[in-house]
N, C-alpha and C. Protein backbone atom coordinates (compact mmCIF):
# COMPACT_ATOMS: atom_id res chain seq x y z
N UNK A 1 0.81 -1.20 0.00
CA UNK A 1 0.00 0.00 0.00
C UNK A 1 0.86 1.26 0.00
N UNK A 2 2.15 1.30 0.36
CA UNK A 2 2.87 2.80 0.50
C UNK A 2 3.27 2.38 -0.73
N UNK A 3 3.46 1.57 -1.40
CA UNK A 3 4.27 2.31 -2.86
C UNK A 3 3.15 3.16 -3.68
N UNK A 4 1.89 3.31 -3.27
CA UNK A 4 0.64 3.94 -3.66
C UNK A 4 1.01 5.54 -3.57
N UNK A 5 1.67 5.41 -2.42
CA UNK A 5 1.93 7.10 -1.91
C UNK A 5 2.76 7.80 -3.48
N UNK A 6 3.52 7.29 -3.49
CA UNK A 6 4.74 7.79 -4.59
C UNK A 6 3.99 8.19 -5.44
N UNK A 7 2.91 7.34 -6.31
CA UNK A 7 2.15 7.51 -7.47
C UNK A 7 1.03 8.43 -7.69
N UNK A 8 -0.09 8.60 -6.31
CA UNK A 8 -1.13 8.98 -6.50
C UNK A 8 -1.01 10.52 -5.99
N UNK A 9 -1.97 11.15 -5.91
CA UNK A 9 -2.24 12.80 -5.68
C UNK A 9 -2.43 12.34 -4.32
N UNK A 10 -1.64 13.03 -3.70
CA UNK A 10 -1.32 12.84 -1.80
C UNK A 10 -1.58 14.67 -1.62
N UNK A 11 -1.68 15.27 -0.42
CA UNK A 11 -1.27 15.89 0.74
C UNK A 11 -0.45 15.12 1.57
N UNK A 12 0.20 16.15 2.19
CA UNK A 12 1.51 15.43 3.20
C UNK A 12 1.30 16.50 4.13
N UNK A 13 1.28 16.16 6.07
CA UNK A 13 1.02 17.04 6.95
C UNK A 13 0.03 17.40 7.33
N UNK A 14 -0.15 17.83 8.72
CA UNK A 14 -1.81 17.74 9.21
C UNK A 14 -2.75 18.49 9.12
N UNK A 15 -2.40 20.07 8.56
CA UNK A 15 -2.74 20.55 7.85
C UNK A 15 -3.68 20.35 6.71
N UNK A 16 -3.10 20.43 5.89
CA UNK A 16 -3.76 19.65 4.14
C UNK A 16 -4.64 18.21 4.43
N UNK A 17 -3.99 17.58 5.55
CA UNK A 17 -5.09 16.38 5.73
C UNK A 17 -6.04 16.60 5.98
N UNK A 18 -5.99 18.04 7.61
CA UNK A 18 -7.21 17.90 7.73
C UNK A 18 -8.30 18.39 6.85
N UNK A 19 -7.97 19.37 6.35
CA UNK A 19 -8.19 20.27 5.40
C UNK A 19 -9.23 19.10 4.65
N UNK A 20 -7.93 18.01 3.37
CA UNK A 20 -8.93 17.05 2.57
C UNK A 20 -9.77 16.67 3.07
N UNK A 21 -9.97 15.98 4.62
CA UNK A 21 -11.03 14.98 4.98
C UNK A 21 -12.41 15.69 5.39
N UNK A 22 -11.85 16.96 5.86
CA UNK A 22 -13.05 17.97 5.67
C UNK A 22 -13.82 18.36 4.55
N UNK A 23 -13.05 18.23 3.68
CA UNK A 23 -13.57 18.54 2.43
C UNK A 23 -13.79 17.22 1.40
N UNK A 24 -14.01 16.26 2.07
CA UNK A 24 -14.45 15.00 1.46
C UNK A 24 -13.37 14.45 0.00
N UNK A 25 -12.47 15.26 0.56
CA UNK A 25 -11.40 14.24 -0.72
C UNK A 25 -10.19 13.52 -0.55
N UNK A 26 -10.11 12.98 0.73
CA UNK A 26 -9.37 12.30 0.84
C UNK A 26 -9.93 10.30 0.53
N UNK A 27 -9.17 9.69 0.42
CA UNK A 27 -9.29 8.46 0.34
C UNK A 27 -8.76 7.29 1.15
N UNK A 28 -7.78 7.82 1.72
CA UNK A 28 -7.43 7.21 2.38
C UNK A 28 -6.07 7.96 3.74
N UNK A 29 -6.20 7.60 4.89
CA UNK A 29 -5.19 8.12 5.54
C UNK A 29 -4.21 7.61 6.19
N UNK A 30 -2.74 7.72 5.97
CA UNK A 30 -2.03 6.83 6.77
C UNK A 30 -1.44 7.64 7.81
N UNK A 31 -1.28 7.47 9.23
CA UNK A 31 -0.98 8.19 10.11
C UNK A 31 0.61 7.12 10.61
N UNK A 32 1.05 7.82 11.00
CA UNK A 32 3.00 7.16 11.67
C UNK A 32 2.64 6.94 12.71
N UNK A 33 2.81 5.44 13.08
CA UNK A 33 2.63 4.79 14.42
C UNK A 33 3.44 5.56 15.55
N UNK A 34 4.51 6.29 14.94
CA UNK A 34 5.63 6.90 16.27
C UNK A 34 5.43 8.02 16.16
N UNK A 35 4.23 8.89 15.68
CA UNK A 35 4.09 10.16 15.68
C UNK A 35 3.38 10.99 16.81
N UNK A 36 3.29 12.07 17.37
CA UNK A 36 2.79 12.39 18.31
C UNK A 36 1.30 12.09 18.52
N UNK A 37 1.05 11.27 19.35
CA UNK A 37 -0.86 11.02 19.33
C UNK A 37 -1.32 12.25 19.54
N UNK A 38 -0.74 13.40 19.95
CA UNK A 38 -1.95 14.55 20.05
C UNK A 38 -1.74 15.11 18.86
N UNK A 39 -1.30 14.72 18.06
CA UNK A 39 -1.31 15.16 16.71
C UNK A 39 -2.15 14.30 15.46
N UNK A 40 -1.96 12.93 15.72
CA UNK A 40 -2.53 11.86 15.08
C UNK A 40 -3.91 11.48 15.30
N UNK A 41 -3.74 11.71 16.70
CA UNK A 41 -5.56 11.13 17.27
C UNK A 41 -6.58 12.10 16.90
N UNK A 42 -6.27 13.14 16.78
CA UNK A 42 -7.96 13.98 16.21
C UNK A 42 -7.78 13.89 15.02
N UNK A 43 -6.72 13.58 14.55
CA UNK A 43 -6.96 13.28 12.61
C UNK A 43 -7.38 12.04 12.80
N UNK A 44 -6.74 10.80 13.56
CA UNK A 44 -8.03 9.96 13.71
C UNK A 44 -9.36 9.60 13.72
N UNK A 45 -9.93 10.27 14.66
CA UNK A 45 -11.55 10.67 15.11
C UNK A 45 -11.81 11.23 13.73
N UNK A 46 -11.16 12.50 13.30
CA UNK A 46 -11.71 13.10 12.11
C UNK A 46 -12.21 12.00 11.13
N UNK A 47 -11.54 11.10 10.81
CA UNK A 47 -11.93 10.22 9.87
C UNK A 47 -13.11 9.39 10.52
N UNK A 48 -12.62 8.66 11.24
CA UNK A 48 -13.25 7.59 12.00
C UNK A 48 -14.90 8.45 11.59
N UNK A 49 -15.28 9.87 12.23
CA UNK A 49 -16.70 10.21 11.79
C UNK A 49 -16.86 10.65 10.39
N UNK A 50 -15.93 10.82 9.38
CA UNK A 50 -16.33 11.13 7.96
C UNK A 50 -16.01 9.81 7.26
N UNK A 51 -15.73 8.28 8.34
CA UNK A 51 -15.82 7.30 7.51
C UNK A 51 -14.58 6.77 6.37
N UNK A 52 -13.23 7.65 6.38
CA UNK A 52 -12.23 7.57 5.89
C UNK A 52 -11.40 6.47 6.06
N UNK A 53 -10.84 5.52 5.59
CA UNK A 53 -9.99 4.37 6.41
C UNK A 53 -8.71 5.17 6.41
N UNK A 54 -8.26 4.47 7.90
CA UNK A 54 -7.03 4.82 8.64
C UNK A 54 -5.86 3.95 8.40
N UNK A 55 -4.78 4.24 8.36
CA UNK A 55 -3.78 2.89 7.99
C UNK A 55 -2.54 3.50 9.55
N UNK A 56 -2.24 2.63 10.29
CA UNK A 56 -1.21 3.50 11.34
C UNK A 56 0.06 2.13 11.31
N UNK A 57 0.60 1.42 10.26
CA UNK A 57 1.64 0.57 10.46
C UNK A 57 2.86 0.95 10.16
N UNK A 58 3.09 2.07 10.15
CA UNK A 58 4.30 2.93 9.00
C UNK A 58 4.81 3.91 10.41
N UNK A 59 5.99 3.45 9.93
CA UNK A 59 7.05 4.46 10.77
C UNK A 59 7.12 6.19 10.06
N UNK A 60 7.52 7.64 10.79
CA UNK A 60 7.12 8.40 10.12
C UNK A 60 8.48 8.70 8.76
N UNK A 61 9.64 8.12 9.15
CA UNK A 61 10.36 7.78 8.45
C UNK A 61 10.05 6.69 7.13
N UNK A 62 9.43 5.99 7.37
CA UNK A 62 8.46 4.94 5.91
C UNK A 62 7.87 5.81 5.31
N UNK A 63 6.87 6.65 6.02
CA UNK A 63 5.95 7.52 5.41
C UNK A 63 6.61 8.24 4.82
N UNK A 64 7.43 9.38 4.90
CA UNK A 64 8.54 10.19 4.59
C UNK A 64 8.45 9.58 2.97
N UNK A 65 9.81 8.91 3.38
CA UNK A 65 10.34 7.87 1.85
C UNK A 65 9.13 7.83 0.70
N UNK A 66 7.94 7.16 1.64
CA UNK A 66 6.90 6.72 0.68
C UNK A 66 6.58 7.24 0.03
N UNK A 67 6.34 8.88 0.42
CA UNK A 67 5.47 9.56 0.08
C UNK A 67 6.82 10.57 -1.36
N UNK A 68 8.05 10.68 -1.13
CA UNK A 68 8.95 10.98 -1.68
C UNK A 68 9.39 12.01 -1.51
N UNK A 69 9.60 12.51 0.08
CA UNK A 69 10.18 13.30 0.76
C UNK A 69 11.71 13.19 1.47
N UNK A 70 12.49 14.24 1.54
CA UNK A 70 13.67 13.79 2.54
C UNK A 70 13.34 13.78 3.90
N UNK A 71 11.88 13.99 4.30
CA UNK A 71 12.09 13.79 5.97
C UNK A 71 11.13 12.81 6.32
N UNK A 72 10.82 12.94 7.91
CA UNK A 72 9.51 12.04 8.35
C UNK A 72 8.59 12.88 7.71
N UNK A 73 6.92 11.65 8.01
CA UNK A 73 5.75 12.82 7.52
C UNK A 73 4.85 12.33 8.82
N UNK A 74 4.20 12.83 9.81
CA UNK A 74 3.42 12.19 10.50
C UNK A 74 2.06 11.50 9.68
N UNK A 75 1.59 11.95 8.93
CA UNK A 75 0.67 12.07 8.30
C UNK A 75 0.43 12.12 6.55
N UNK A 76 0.14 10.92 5.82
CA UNK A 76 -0.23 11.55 4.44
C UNK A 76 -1.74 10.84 3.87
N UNK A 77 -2.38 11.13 2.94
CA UNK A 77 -3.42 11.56 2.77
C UNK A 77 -3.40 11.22 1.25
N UNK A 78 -4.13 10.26 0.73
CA UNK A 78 -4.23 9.82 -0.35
C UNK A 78 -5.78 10.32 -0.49
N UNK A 79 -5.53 11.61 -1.93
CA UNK A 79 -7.01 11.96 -1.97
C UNK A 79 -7.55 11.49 -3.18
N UNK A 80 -9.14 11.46 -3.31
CA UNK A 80 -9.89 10.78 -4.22
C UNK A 80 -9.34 11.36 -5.73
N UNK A 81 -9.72 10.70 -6.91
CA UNK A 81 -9.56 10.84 -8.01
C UNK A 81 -10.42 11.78 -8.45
């Protein structure tokens, strides 16, 4: 599923995430298991009530890479087509 990141129209950061899921275009969200939960958990909930699936198995360093950044990302955001 992260080689998805590289390819598709992402946001990266909690920002723009929350932003997409508010605005119904995200598709999917992967949050960094080692990222700050007070940062991760209300982008959690956010989804959890707009129904978004959550993915949290990715280090924020995986995410980073995945997404095709030089740093960590807590957060990226695969939005709809």
């Amino acid at each position: 599923m992260l080689s998805e990141l590289r390819s598709r129209e992402k946001v990266i950061g909690v920002k723009q995430s929350r932003r997409a899921i508010r605005d119904g275009l995200a598709r999917q969200v992967f949050l960094a298991a080692d990222a700050d939960p007070a940062l991760t958990e209300p982008l959690a909930e956010q989804c959890r009530s707009q129904g978004v699936p959550v993915e949290k198995s990715c280090t924020m360093r995986e995410l980073g890479q995945a997404a095709g950044i030089q740093v960590g990302a807590a957060v990226v955001t695969l939005l709809k087509k």
